[in-house]
N, C-alpha and C. Protein backbone atom coordinates (compact mmCIF):
# COMPACT_ATOMS: atom_id res chain seq x y z
N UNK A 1 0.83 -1.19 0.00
CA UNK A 1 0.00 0.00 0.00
C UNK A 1 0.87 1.25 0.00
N UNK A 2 -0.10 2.09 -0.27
CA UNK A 2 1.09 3.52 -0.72
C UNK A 2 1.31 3.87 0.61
N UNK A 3 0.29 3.93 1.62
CA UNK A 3 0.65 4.55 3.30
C UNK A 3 1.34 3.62 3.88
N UNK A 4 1.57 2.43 3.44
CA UNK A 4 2.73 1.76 4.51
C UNK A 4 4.06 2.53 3.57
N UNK A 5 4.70 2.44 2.37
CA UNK A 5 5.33 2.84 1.46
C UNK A 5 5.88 4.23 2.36
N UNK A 6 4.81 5.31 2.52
CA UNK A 6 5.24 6.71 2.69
C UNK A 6 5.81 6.79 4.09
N UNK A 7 4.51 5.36 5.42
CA UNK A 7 5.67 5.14 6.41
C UNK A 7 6.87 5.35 6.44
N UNK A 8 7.67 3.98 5.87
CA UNK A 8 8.74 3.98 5.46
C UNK A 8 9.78 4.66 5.53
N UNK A 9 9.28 5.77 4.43
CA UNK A 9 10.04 6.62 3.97
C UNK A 9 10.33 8.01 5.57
N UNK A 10 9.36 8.15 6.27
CA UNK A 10 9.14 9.27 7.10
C UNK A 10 7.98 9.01 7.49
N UNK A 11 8.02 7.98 8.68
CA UNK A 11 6.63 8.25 9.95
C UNK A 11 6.11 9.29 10.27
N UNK A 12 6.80 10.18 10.23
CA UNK A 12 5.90 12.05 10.56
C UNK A 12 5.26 12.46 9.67
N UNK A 13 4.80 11.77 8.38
CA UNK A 13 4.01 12.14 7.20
C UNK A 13 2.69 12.14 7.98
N UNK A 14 1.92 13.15 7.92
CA UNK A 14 0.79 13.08 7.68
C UNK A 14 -0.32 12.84 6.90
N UNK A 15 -1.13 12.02 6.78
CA UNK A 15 -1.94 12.09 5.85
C UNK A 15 -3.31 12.67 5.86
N UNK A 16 -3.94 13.34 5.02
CA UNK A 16 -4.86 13.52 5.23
C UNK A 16 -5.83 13.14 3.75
N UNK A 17 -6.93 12.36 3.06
CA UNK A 17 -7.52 11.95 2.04
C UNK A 17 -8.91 12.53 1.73
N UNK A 18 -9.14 12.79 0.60
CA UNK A 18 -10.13 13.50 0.26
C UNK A 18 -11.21 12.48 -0.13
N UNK A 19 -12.66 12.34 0.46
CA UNK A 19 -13.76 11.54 -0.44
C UNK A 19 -14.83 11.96 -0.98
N UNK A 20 -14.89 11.72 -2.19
CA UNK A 20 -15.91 11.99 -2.52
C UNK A 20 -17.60 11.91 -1.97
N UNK A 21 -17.68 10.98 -0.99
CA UNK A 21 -18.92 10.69 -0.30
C UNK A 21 -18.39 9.90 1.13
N UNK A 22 -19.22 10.45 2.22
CA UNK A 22 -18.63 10.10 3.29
C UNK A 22 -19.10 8.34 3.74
N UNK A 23 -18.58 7.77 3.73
CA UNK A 23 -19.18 6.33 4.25
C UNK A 23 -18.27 5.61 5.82
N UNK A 24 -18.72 5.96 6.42
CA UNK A 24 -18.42 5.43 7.69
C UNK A 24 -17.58 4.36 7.63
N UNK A 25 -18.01 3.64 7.18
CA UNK A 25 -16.92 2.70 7.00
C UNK A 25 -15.73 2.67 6.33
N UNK A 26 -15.61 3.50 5.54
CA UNK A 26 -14.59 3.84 4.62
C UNK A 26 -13.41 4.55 5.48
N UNK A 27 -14.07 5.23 6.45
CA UNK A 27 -13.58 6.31 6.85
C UNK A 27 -12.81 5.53 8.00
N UNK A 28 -13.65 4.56 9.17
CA UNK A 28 -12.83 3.93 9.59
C UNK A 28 -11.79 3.21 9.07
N UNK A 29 -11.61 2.44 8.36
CA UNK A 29 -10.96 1.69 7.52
C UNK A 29 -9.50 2.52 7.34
N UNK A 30 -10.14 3.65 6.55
CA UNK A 30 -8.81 5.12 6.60
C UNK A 30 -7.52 5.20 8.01
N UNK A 31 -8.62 4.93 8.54
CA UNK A 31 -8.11 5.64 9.98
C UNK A 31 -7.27 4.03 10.29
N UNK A 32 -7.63 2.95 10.79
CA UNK A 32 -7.35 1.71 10.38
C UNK A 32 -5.85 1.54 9.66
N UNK A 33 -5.82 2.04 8.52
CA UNK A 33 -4.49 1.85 7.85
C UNK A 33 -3.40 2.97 7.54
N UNK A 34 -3.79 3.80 8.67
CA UNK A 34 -2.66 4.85 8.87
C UNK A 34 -3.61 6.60 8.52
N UNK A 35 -4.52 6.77 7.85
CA UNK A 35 -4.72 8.27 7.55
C UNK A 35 -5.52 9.18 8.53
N UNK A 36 -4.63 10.08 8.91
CA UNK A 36 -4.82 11.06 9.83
C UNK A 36 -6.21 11.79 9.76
N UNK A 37 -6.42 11.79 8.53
CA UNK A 37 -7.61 13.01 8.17
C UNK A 37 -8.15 12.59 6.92
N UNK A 38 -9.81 13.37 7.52
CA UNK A 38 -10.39 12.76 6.08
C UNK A 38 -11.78 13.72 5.54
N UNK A 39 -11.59 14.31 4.76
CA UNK A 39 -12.33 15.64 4.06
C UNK A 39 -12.94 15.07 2.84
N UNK A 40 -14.58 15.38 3.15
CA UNK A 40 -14.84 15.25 1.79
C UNK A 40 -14.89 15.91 0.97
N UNK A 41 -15.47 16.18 -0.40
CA UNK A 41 -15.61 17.02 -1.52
C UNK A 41 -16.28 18.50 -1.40
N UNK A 42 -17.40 18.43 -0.30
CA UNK A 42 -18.07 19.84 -0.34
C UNK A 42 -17.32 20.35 1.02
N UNK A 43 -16.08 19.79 1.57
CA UNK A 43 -15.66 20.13 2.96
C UNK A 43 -15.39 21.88 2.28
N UNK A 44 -15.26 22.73 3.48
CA UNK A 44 -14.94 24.14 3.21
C UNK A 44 -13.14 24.29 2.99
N UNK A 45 -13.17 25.37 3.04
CA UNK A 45 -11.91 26.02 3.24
C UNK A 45 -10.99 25.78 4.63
N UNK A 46 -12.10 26.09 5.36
CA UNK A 46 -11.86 26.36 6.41
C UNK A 46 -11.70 25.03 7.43
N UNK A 47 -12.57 24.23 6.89
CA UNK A 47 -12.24 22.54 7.29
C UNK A 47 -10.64 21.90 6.62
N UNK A 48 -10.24 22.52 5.43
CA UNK A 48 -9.25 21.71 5.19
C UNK A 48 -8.01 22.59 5.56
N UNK A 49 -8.05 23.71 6.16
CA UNK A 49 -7.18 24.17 7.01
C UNK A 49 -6.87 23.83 8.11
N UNK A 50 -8.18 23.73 9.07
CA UNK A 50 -8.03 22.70 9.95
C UNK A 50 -8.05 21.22 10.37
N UNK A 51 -7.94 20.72 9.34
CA UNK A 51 -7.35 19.53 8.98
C UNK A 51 -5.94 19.35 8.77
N UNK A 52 -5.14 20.27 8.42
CA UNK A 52 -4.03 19.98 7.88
C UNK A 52 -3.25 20.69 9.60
N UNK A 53 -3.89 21.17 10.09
CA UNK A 53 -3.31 21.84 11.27
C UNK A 53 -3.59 20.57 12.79
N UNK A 54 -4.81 19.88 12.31
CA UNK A 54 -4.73 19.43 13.63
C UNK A 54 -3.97 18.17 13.10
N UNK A 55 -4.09 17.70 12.01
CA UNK A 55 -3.04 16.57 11.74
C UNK A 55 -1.15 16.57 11.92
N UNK A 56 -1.12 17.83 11.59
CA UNK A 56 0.55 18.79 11.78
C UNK A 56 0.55 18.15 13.25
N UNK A 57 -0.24 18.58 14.15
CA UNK A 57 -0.22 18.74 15.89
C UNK A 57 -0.05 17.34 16.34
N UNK A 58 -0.46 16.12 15.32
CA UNK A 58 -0.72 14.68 15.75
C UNK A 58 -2.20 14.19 15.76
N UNK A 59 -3.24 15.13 15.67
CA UNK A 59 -4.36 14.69 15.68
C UNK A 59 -5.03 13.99 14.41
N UNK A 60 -6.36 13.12 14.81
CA UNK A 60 -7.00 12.76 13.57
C UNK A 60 -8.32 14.24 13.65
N UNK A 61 -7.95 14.20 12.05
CA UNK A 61 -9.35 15.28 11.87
C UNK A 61 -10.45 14.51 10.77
N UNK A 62 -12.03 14.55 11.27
CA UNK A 62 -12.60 14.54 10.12
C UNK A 62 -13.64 15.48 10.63
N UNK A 63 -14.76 16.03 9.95
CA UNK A 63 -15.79 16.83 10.36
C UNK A 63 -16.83 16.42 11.48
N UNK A 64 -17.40 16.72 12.44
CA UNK A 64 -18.43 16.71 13.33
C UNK A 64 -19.06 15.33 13.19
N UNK A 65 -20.00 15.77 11.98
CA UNK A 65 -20.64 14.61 11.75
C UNK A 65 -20.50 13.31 11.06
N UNK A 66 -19.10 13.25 10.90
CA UNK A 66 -18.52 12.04 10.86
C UNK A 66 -17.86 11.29 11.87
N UNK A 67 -18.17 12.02 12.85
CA UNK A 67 -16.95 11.76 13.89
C UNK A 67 -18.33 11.28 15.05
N UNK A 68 -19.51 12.04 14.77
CA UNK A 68 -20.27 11.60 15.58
C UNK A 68 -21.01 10.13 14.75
N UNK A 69 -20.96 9.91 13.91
CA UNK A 69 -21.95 9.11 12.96
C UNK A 69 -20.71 7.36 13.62
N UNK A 70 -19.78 7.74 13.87
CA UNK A 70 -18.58 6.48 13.81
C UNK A 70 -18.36 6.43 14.93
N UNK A 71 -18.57 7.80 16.07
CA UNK A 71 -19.21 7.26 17.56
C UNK A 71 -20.12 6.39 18.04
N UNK A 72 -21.47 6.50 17.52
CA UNK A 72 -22.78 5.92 17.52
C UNK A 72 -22.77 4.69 16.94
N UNK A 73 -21.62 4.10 15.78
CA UNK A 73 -21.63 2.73 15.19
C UNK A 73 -21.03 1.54 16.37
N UNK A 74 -20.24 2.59 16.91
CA UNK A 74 -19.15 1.82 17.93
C UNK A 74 -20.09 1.77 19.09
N UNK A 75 -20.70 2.50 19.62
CA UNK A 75 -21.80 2.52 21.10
C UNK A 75 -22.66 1.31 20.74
N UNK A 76 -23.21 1.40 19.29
CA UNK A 76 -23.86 0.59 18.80
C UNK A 76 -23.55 -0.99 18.65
C-alpha cells in the first residue's frame, strides 16, 4: 500500500484523504491503515485548514458529523 510505502520513507508524514462521499466505513478503515484526516468534496476552506493543522499537531481530523456518525456505530 502507498501509506505503509510513505511510512517507510518518514513516519511524521501526515496524511490527510479526500472523499468523494462520506461512508463510515470507509472512513474507519482510513483511519485503520494509517490516515490522519479525512475531508470530503463539499468540505470548506476552512475545514481543510483545519485539517491539515490538527493533523501537523498529531491529531485525527474529520468533520463533526462524521466523527459523531462512527461514535454511535461503535456505542452501537
Amino acid at each position: 500500500k502507498i501509506i505503509d510505502k510513505l511510512d517507510e520513507v518518514n513516519s511524521n508524514i501526515g496524511l490527510v484523504v479526500l472523499f468523494h462521499n462520506y461512508d463510515i466505513d470507509l472512513f474507519v478503515n482510513a483511519i485503520q491503515c494509517g490516515i490522519d484526516g479525512c475531508l470530503n468534496t463539499n468540505s470548506s476552506y476552512i475545514d481543510f485548514i483545519q485539517s491539515i493543522r490538527t493533523v501537523k499537531d498529531g491529531g485525527i481530523w474529520a468533520d463533526n458529523e462524521v466523527l459523531t456518525s462512527a461514535l454511535k456505530k461503535f456505542i452501537n
